[in-house]
Protein backbone atom coordinates (compact mmCIF):
# COMPACT_ATOMS: atom_id res chain seq x y z
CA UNK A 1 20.89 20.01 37.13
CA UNK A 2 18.54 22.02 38.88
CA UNK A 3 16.80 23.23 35.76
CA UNK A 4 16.32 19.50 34.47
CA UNK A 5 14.31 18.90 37.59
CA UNK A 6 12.47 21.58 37.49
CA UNK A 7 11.60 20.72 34.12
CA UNK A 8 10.70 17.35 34.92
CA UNK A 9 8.26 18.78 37.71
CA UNK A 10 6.52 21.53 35.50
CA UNK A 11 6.13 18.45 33.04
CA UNK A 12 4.68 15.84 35.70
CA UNK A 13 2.16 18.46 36.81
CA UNK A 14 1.18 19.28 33.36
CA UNK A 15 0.54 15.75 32.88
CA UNK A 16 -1.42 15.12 36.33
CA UNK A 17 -3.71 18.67 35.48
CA UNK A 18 -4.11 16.54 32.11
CA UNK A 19 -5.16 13.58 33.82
CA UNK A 20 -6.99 15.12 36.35
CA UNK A 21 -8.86 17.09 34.12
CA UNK A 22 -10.35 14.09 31.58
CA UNK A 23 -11.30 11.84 34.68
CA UNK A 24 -13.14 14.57 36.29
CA UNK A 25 -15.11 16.63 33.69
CA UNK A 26 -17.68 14.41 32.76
CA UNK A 27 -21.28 14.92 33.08
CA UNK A 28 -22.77 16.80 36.13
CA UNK A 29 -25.24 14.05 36.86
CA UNK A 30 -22.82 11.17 35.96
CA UNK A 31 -23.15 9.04 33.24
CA UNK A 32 -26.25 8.26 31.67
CA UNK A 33 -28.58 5.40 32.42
CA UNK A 34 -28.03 2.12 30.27
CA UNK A 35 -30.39 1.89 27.20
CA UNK A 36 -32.98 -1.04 27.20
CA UNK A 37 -31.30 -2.66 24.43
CA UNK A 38 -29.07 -5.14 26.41
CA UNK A 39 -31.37 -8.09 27.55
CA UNK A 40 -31.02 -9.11 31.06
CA UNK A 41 -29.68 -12.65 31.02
CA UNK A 42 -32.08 -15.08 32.37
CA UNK A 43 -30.88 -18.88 33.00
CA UNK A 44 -33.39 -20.26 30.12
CA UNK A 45 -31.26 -18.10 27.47
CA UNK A 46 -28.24 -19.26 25.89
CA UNK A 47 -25.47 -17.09 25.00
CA UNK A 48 -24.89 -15.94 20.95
CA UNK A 49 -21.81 -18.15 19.88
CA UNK A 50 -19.83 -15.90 17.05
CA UNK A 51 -19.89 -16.43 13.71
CA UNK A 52 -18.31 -19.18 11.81
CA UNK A 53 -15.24 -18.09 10.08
């Protein structure tokens, strides 16, 4: 019984170090700024309705 749990520990940390280790490895500066391609939405513009299917 005591192995099992054991087990189950060793596996929870491996999966926190996981976890832990793709949320905080990004960039050094962050992430980078947003490109100029996304319009800022001004009242006057309407939004583009999808295509027709």
């Amino acid at each position: 019984m005591g192995l099992l749990l054991l087990e189950a520990l060793l596996a929870l940390v491996i999966l926190l170090g996981i976890v832990w280790w793709t949320m905080f490895s990004g960039r050094r500066k962050g992430e980078l700024p947003p490109t100029e391609e996304i319009a800022p939405h001004t009242p006057d513009s309407k939004p583009k309705e999808p295509p027709a299917l």
